[in-house]
C-alpha atoms as a PDB file:
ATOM      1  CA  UNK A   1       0.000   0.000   0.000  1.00  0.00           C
ATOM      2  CA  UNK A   2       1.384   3.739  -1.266  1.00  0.00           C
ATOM      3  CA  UNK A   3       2.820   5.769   1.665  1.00  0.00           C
ATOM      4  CA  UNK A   4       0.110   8.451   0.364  1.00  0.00           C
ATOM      5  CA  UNK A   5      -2.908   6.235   0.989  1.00  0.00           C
ATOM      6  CA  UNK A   6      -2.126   5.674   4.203  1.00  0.00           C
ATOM      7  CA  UNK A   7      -0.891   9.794   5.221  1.00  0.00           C
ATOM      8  CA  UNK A   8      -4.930  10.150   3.641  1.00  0.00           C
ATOM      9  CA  UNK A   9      -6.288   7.872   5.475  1.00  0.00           C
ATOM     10  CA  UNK A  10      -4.836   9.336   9.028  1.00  0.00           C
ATOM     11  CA  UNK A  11      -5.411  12.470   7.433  1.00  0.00           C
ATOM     12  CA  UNK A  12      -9.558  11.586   6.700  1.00  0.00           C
ATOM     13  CA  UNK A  13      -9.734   9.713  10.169  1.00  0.00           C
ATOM     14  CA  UNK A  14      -8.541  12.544  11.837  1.00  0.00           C
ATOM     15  CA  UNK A  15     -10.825  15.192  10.216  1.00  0.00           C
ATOM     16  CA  UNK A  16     -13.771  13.023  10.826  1.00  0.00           C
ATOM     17  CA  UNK A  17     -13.204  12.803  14.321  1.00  0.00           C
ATOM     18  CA  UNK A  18     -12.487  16.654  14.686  1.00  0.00           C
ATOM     19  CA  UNK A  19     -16.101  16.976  12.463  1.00  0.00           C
ATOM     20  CA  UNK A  20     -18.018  14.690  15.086  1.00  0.00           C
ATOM     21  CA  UNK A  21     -16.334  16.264  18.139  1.00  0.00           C
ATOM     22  CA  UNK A  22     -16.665  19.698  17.069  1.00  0.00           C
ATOM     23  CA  UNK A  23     -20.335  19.556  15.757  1.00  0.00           C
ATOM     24  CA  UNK A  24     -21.946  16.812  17.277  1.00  0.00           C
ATOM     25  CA  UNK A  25     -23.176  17.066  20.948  1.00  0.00           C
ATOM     26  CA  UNK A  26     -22.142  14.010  23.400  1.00  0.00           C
ATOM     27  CA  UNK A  27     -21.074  13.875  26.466  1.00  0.00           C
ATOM     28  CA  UNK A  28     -17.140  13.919  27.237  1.00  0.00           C
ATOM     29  CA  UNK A  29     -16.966  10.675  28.483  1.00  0.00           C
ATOM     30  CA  UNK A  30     -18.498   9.300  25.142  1.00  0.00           C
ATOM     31  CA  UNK A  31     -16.381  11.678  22.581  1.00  0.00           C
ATOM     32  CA  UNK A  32     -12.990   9.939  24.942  1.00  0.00           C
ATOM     33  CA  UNK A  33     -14.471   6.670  24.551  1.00  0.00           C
ATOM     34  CA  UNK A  34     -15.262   7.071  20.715  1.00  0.00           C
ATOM     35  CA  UNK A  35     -11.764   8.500  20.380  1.00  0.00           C
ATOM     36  CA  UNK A  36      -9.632   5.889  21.813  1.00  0.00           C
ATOM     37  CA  UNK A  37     -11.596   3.393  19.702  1.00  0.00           C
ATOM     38  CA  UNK A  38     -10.716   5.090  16.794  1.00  0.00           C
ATOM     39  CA  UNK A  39      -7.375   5.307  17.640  1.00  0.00           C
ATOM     40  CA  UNK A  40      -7.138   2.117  18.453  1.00  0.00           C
ATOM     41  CA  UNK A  41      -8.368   0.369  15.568  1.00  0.00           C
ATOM     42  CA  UNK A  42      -5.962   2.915  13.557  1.00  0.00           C
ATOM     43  CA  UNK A  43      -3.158   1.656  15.281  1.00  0.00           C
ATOM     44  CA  UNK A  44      -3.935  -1.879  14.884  1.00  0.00           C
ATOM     45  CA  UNK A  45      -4.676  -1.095  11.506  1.00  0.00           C
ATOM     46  CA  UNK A  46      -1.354   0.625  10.729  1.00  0.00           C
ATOM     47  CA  UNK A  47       0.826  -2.328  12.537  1.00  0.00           C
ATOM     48  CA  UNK A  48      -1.161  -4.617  10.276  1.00  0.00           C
ATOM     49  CA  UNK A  49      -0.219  -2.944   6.733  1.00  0.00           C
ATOM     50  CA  UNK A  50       3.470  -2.571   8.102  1.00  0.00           C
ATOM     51  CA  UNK A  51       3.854  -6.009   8.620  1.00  0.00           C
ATOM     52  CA  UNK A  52       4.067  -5.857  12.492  1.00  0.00           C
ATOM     53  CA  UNK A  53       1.345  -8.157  13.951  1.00  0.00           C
ATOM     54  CA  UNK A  54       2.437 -10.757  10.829  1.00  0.00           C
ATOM     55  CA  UNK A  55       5.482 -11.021  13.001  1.00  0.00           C
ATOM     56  CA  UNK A  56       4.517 -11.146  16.282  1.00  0.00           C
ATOM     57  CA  UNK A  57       2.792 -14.554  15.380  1.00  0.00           C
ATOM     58  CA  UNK A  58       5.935 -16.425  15.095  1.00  0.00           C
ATOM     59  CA  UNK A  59       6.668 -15.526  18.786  1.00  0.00           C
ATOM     60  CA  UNK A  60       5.919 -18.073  21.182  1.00  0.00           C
ATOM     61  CA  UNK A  61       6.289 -18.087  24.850  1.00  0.00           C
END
């Protein structure tokens, strides 16, 4: 996957979640929730295309 694809996708996920916490009413502990799920799933999502969690299956303990 192109570097640029992935800078626009961080790019779109963050404006989206600026959009919904600027413009949408919720309470804070909702908007933090929503957040870190976001984040979260962007994370996991960017270790996946770089290869990261492909790795970490070969590890045993």
């Amino acid at each position: 996957m192109p570097v640029l694809t992935i800078l626009i996708v961080i790019i779109g996920v963050g404006v989206i979640l600026w959009l919904i916490n600027s413009f949408i009413p919720m309470q804070r502990t909702i908007k933090n929730i929503l957040n870190a799920v976001v984040i979260i799933i962007l994370v996991i999502w960017l270790l996946k295309i770089f290869g990261v969690l492909d790795s970490l299956q070969n590890v045993t303990i």
